[in-house]
PDB file of N, CA and C in Angstrom:
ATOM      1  N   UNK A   1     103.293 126.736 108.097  1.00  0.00           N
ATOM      2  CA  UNK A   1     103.863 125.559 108.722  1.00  0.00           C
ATOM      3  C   UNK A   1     103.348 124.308 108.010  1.00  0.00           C
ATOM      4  N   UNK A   2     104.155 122.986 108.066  1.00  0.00           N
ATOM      5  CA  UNK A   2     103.876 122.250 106.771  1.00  0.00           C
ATOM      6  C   UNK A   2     103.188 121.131 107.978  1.00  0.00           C
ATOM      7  N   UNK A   3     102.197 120.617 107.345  1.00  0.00           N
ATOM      8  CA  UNK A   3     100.847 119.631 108.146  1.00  0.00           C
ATOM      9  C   UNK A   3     101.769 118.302 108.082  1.00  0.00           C
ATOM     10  N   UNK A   4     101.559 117.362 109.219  1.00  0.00           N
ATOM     11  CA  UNK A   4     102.093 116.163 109.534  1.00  0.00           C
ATOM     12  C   UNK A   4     101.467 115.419 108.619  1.00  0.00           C
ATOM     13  N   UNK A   5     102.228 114.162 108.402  1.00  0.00           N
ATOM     14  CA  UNK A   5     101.966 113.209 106.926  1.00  0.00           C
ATOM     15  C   UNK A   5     101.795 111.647 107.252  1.00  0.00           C
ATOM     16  N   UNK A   6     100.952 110.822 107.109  1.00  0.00           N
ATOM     17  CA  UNK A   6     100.746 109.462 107.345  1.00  0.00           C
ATOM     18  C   UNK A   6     100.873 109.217 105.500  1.00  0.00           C
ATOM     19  N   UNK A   7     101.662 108.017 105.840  1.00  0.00           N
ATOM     20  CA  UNK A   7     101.583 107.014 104.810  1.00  0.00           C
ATOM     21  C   UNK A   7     101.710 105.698 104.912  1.00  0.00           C
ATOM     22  N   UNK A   8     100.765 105.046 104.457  1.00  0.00           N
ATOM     23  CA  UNK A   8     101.361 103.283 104.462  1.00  0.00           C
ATOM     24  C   UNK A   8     101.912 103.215 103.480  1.00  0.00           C
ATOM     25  N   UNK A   9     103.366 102.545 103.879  1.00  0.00           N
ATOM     26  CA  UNK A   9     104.246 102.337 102.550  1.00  0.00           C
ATOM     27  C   UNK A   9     104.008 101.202 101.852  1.00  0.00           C
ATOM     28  N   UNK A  10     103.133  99.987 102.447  1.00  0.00           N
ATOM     29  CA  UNK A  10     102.637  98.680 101.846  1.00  0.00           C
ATOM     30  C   UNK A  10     101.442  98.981 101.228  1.00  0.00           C
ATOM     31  N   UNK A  11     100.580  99.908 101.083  1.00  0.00           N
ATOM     32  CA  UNK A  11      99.862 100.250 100.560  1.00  0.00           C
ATOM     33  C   UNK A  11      99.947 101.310  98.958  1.00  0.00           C
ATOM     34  N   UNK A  12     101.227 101.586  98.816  1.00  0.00           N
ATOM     35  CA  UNK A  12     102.009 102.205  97.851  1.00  0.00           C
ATOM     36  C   UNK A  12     101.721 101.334  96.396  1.00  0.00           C
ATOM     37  N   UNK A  13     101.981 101.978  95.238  1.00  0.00           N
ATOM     38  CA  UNK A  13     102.061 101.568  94.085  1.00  0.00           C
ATOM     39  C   UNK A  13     103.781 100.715  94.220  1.00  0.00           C
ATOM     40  N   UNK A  14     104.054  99.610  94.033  1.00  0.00           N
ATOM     41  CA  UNK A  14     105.564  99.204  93.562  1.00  0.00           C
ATOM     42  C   UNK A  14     105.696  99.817  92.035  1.00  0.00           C
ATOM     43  N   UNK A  15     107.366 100.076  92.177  1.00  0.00           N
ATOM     44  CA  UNK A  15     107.727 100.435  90.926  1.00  0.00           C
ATOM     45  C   UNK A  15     109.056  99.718  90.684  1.00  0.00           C
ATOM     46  N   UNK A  16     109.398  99.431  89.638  1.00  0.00           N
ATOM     47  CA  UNK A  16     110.337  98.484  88.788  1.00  0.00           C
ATOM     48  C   UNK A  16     111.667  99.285  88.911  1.00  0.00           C
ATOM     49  N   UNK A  17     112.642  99.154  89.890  1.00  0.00           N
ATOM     50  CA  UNK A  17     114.025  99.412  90.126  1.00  0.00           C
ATOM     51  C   UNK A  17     114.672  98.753  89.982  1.00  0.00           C
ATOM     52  N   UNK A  18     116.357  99.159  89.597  1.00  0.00           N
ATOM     53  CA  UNK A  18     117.177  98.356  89.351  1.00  0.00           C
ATOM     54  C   UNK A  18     117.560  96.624  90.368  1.00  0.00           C
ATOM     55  N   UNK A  19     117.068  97.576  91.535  1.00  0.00           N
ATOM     56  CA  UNK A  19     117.063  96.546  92.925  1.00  0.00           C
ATOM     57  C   UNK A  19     115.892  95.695  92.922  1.00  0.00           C
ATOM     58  N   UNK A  20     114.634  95.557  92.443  1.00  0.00           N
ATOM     59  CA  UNK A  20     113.443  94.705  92.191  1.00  0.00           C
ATOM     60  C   UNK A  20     112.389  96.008  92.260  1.00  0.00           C
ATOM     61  N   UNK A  21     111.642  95.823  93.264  1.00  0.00           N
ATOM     62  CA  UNK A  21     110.128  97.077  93.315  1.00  0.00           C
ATOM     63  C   UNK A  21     110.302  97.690  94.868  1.00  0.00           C
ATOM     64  N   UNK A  22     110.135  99.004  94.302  1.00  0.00           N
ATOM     65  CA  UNK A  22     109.982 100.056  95.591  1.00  0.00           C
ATOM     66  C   UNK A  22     109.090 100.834  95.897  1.00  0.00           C
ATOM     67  N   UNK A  23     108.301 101.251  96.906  1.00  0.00           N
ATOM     68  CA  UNK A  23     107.145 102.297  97.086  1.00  0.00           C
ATOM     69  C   UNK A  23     107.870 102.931  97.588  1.00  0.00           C
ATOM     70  N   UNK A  24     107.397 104.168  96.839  1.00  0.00           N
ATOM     71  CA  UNK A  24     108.221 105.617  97.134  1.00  0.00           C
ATOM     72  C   UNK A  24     107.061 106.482  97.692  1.00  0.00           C
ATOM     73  N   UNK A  25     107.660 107.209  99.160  1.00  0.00           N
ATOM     74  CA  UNK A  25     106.712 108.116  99.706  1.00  0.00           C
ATOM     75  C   UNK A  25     107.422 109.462  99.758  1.00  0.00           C
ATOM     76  N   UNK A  26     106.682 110.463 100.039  1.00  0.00           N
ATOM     77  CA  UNK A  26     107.066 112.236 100.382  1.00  0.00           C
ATOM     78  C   UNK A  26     107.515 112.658  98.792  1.00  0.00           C
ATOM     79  N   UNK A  27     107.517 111.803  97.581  1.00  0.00           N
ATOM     80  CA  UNK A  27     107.955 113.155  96.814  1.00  0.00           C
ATOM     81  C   UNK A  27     107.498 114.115  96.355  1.00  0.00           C
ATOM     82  N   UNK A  28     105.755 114.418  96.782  1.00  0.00           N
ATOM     83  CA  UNK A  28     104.984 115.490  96.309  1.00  0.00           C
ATOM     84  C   UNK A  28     105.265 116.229  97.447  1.00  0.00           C
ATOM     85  N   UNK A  29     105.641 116.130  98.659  1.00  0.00           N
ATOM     86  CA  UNK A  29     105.741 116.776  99.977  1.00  0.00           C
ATOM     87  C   UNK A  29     106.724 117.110  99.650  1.00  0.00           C
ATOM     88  N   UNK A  30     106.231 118.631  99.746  1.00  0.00           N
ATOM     89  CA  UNK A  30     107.209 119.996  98.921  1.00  0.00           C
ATOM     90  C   UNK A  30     108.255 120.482 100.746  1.00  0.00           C
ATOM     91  N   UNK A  31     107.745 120.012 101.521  1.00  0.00           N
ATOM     92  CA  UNK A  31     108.591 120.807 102.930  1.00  0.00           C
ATOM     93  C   UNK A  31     109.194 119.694 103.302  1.00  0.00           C
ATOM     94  N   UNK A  32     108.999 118.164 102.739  1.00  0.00           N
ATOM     95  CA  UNK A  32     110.608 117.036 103.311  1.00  0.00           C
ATOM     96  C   UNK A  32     111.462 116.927 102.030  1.00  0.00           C
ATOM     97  N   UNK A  33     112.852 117.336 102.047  1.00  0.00           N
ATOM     98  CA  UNK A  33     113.379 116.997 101.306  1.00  0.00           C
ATOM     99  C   UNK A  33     114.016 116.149 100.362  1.00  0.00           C
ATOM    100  N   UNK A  34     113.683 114.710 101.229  1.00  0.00           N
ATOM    101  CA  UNK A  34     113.607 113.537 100.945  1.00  0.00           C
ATOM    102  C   UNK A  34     112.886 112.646  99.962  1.00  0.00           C
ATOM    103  N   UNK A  35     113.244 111.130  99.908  1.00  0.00           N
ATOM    104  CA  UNK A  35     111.916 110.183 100.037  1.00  0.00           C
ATOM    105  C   UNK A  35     112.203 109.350 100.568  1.00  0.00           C
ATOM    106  N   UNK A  36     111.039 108.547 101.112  1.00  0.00           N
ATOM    107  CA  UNK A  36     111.614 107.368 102.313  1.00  0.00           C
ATOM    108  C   UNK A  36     110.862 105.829 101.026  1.00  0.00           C
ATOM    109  N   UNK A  37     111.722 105.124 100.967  1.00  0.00           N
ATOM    110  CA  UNK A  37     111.158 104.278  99.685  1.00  0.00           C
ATOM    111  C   UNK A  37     111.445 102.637 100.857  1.00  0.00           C
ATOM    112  N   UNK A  38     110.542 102.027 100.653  1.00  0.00           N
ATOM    113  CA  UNK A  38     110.170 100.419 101.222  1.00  0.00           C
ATOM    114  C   UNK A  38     110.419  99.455  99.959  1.00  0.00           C
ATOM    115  N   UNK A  39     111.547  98.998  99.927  1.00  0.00           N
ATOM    116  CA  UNK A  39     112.337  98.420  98.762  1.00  0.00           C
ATOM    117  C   UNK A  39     112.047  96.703  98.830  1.00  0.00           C
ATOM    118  N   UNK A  40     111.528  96.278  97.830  1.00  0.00           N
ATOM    119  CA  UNK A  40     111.679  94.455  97.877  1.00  0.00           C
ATOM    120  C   UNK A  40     112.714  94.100  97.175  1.00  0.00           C
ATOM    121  N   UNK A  41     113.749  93.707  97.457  1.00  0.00           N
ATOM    122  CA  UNK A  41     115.168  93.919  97.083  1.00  0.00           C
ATOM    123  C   UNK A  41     115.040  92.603  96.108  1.00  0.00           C
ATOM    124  N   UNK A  42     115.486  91.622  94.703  1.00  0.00           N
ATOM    125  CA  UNK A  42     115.094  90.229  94.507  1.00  0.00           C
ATOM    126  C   UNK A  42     116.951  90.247  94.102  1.00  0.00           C
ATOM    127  N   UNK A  43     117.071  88.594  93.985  1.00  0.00           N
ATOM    128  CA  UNK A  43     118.589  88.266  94.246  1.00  0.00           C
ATOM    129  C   UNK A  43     119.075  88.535  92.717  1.00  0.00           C
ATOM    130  N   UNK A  44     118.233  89.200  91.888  1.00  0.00           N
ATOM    131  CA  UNK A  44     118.879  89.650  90.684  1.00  0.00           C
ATOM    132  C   UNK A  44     119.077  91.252  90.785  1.00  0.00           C
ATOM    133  N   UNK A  45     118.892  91.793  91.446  1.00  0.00           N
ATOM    134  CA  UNK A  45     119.442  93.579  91.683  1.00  0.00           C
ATOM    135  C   UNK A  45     120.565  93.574  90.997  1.00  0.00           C
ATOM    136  N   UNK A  46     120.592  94.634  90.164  1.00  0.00           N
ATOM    137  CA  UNK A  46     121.799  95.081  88.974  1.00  0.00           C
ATOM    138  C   UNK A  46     122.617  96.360  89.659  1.00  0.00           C
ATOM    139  N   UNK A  47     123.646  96.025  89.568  1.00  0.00           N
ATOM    140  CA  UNK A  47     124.904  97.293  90.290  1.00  0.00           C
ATOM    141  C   UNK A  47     124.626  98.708  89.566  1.00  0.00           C
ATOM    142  N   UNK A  48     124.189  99.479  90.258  1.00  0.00           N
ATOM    143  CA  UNK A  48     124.194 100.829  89.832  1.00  0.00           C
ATOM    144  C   UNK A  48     124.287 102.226  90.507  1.00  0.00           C
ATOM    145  N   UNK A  49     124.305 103.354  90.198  1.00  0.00           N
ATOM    146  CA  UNK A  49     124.881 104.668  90.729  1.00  0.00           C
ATOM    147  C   UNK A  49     124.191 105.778  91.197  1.00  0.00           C
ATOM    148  N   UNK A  50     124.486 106.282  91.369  1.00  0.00           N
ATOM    149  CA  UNK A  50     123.785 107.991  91.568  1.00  0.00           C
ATOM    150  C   UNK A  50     124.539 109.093  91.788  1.00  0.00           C
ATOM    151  N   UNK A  51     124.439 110.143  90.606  1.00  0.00           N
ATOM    152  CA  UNK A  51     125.869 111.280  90.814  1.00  0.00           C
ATOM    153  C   UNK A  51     125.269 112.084  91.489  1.00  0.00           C
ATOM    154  N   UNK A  52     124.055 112.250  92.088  1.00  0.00           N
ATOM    155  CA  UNK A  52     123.520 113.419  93.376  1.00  0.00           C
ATOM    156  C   UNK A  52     122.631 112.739  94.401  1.00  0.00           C
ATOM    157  N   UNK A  53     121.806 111.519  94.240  1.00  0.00           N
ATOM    158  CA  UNK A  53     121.446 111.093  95.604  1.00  0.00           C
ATOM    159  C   UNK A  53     122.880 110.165  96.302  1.00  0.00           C
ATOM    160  N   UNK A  54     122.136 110.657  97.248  1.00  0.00           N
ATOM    161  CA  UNK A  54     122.508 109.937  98.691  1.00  0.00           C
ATOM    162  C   UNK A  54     121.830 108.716  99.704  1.00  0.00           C
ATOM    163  N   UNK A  55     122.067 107.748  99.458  1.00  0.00           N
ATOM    164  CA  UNK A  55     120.771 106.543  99.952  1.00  0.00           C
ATOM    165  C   UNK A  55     121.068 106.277 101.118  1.00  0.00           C
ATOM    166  N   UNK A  56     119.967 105.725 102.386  1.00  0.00           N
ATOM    167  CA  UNK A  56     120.869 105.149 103.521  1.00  0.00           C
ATOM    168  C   UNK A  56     119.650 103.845 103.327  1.00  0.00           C
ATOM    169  N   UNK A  57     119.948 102.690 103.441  1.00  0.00           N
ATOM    170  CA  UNK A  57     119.864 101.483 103.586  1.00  0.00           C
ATOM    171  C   UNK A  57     119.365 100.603 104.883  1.00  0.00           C
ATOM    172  N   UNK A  58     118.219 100.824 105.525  1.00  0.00           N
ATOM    173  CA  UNK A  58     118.492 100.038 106.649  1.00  0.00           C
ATOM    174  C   UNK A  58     117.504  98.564 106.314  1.00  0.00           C
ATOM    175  N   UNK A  59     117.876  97.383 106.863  1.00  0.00           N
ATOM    176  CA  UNK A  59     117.655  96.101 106.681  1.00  0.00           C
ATOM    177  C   UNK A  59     116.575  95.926 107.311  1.00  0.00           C
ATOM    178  N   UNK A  60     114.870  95.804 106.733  1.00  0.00           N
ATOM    179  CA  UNK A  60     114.161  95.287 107.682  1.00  0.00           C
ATOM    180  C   UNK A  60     114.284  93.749 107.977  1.00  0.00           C
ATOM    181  N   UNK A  61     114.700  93.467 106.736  1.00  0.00           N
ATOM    182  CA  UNK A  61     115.075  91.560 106.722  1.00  0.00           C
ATOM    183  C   UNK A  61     115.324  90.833 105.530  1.00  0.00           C
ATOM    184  N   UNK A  62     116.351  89.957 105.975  1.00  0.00           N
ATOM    185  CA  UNK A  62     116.900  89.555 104.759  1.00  0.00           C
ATOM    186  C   UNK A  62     117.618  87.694 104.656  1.00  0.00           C
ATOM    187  N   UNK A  63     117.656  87.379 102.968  1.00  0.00           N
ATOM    188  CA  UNK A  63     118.115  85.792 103.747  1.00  0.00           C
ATOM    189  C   UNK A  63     119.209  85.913 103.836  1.00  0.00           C
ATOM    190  N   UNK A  64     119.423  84.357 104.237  1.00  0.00           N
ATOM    191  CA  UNK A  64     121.107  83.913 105.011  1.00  0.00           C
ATOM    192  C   UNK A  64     121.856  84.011 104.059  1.00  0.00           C
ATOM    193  N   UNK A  65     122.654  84.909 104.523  1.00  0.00           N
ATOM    194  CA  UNK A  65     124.111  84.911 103.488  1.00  0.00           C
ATOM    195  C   UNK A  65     124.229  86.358 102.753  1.00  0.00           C
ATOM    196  N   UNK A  66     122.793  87.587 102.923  1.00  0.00           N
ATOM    197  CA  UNK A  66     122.716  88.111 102.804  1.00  0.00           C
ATOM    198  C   UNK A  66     123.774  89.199 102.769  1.00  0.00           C
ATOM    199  N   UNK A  67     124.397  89.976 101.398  1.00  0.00           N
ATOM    200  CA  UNK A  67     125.189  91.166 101.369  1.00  0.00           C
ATOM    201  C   UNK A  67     124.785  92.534 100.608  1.00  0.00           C
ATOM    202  N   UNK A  68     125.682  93.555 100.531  1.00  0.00           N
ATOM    203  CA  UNK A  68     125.545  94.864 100.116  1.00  0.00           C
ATOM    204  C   UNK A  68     126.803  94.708  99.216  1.00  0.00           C
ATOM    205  N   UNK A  69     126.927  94.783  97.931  1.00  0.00           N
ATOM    206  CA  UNK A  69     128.352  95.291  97.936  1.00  0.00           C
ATOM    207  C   UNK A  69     128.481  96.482  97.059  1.00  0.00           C
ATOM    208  N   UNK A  70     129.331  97.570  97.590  1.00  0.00           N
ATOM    209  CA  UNK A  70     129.691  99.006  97.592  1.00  0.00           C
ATOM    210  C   UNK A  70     131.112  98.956  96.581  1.00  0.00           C
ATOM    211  N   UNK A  71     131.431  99.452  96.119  1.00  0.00           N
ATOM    212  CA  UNK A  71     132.023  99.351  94.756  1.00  0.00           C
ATOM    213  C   UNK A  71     133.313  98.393  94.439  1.00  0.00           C
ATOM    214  N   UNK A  72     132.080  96.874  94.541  1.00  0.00           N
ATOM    215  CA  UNK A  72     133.312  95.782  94.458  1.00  0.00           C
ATOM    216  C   UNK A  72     133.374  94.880  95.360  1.00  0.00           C
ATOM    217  N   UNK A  73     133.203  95.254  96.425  1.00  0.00           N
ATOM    218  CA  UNK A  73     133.205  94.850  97.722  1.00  0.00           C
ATOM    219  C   UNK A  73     132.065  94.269  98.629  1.00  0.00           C
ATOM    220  N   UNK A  74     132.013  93.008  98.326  1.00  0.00           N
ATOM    221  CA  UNK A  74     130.315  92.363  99.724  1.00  0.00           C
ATOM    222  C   UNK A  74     130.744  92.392 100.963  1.00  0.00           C
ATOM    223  N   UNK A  75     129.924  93.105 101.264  1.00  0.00           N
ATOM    224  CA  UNK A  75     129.640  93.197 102.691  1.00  0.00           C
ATOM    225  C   UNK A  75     128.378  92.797 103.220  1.00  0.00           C
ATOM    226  N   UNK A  76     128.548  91.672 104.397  1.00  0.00           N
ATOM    227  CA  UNK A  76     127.301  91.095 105.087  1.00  0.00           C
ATOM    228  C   UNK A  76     126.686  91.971 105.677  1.00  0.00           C
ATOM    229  N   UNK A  77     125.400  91.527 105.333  1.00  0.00           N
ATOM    230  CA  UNK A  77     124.326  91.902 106.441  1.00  0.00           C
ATOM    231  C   UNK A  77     122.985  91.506 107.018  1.00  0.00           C
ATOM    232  N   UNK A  78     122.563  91.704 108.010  1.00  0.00           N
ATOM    233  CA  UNK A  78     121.952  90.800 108.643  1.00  0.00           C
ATOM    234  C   UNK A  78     120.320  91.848 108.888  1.00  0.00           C
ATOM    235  N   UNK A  79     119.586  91.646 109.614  1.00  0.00           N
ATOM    236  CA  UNK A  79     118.087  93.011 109.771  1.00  0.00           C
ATOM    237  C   UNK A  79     119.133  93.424 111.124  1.00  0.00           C
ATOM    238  N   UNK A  80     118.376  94.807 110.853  1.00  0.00           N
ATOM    239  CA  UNK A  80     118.764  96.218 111.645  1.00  0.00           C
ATOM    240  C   UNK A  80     120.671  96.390 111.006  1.00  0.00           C
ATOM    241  N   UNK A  81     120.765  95.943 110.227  1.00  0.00           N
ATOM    242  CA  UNK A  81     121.938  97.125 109.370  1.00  0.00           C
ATOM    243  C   UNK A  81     121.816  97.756 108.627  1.00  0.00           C
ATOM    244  N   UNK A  82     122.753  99.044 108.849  1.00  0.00           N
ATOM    245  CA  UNK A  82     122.269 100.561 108.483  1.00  0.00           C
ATOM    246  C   UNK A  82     123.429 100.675 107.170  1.00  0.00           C
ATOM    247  N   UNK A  83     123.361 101.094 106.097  1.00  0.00           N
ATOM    248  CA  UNK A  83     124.038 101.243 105.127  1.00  0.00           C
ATOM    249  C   UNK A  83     123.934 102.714 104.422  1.00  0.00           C
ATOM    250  N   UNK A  84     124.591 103.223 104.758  1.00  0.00           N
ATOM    251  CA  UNK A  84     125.354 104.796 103.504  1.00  0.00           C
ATOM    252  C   UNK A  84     126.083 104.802 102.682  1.00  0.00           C
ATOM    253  N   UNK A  85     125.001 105.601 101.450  1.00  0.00           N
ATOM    254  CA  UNK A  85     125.596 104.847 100.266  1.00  0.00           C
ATOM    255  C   UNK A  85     125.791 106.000  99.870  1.00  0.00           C
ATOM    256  N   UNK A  86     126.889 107.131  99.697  1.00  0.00           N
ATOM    257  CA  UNK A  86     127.178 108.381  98.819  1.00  0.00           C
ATOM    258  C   UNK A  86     127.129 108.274  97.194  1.00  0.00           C
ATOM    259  N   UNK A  87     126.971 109.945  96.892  1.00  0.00           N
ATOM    260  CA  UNK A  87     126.850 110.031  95.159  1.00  0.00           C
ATOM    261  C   UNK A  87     127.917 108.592  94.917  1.00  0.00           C
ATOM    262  N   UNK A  88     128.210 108.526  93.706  1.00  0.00           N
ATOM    263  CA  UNK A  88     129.327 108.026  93.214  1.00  0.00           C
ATOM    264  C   UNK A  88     129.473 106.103  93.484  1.00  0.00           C
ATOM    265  N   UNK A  89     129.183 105.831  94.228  1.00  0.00           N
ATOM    266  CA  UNK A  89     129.283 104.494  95.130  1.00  0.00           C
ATOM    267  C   UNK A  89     128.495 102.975  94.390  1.00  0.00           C
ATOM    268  N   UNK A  90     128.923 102.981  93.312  1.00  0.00           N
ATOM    269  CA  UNK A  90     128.378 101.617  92.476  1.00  0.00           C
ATOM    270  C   UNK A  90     127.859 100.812  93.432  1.00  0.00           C
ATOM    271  N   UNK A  91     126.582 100.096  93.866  1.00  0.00           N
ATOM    272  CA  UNK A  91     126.061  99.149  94.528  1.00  0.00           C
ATOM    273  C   UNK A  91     124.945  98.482  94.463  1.00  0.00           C
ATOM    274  N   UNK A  92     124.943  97.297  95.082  1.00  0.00           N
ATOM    275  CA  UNK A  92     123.644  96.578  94.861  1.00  0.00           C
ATOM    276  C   UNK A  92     123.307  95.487  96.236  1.00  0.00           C
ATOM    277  N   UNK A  93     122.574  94.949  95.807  1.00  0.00           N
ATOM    278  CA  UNK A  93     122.434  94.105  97.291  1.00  0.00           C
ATOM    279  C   UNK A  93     122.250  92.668  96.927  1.00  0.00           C
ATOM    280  N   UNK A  94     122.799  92.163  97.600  1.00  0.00           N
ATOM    281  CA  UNK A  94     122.981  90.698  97.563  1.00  0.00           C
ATOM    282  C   UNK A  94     122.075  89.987  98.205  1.00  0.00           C
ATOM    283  N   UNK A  95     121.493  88.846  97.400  1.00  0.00           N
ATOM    284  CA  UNK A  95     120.139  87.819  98.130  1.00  0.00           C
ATOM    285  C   UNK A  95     118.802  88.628  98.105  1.00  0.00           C
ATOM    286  N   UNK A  96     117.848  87.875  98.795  1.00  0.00           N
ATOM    287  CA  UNK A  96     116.921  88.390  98.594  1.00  0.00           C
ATOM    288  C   UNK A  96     117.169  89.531 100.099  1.00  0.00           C
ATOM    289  N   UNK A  97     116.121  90.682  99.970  1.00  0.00           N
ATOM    290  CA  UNK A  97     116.046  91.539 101.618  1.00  0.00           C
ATOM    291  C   UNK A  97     114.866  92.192 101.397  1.00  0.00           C
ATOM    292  N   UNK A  98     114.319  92.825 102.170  1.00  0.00           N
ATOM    293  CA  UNK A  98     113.192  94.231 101.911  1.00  0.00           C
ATOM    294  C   UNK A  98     113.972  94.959 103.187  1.00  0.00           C
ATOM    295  N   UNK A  99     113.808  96.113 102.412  1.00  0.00           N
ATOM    296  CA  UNK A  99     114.839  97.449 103.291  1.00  0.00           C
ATOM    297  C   UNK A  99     114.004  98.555 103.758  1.00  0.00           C
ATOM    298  N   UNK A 100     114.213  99.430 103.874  1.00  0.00           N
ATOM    299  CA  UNK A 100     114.186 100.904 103.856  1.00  0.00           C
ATOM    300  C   UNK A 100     114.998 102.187 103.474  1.00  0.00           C
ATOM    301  N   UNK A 101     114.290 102.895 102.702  1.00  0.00           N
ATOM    302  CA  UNK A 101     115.388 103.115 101.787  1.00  0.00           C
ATOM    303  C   UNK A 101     115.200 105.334 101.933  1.00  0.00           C
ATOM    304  N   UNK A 102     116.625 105.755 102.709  1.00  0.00           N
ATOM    305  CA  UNK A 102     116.134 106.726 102.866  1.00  0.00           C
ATOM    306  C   UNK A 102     116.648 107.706 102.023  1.00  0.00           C
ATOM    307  N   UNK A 103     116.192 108.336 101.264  1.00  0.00           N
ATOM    308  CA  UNK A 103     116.803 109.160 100.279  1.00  0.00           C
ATOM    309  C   UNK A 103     116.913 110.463  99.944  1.00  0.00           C
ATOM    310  N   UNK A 104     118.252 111.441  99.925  1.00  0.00           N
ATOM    311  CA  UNK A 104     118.500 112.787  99.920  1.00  0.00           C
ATOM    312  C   UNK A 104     119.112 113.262  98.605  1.00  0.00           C
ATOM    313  N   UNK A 105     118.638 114.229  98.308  1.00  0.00           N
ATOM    314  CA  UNK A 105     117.914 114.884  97.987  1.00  0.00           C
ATOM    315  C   UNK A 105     116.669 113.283  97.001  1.00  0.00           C
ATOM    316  N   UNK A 106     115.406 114.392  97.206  1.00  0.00           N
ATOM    317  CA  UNK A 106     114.317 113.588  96.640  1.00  0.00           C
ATOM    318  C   UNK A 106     114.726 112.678  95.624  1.00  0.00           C
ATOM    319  N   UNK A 107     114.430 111.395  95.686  1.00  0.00           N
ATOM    320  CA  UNK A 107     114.410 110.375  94.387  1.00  0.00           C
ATOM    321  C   UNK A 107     114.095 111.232  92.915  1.00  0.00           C
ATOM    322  N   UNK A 108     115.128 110.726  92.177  1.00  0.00           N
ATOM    323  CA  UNK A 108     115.089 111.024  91.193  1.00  0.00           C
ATOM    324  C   UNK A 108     115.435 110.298  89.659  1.00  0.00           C
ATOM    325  N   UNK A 109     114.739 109.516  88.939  1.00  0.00           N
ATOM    326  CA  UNK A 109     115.187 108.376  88.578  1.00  0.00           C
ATOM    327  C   UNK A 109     116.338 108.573  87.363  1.00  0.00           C
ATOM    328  N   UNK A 110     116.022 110.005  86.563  1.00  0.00           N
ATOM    329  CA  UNK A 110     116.892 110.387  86.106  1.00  0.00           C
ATOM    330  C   UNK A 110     118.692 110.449  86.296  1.00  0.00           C
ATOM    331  N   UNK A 111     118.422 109.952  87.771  1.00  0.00           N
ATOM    332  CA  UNK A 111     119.993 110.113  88.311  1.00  0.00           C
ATOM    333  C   UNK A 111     120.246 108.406  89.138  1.00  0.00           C
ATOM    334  N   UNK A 112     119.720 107.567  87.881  1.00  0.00           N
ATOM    335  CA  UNK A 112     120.074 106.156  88.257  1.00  0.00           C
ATOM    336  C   UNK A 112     121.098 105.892  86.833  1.00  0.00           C
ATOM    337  N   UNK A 113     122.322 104.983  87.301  1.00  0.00           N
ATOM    338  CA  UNK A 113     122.991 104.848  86.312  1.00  0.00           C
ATOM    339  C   UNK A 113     123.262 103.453  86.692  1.00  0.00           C
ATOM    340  N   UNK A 114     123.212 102.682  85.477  1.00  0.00           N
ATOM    341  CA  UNK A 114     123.751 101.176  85.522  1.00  0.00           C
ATOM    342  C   UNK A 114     125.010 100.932  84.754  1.00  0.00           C
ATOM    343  N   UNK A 115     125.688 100.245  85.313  1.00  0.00           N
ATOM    344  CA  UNK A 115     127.336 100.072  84.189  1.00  0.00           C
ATOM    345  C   UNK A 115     127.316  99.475  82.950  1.00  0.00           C
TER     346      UNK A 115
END
């Protein structure tokens, strides 16, 4: 049976993503299939892909005027919006935000694509 897991995600190494810097947790945790990544989103995030993850997006907070846009398309959002982002789905985020970033199958950076 696989042992319960604490992590501080502000206590994480940041790493340099297309979206600004993210701490990525669970990817040595071989029994979650996931990773749950705490994203500092900056208003230069570059539009890009993934042909096998699956991201979900939720807003811990973000500024005014704040969007997502999904292939082409801005869409507002404000804290506590939830965003699903399938394989295939060109996107990026608009303004500054810090998110939460939940991700299936495990992060994999190999499967980041920019246009």
């Amino acid at each position: 049976m696989a042992e319960p897991q604490i992590v501080d995600l502000s206590q994480l190494p940041g790493v340099p993503c297309p979206c600004g810097i993210a701490r990525r947790a669970f990817a040595d945790n071989a029994s979650f299939p996931g990773t749950i990544h705490l994203t500092e989103i900056s208003a230069a995030a570059e539009t890009h892909y993934h042909k096998t993850l699956t991201e979900t997006y939720y807003v811990l907070e973000c500024s005014a005027g704040a969007g997502i846009e999904l292939d082409g398309t801005i869409h507002p959002v404000k804290q506590g919006t939830c965003i699903l982002i399938p394989p295939g789905v060109r996107h990026r985020a608009v303004g500054n935000m810090k998110i939460l970033n939940i991700v299936f199958p495990k992060f994999d950076p190999a499967d980041e694509f920019l246009d």
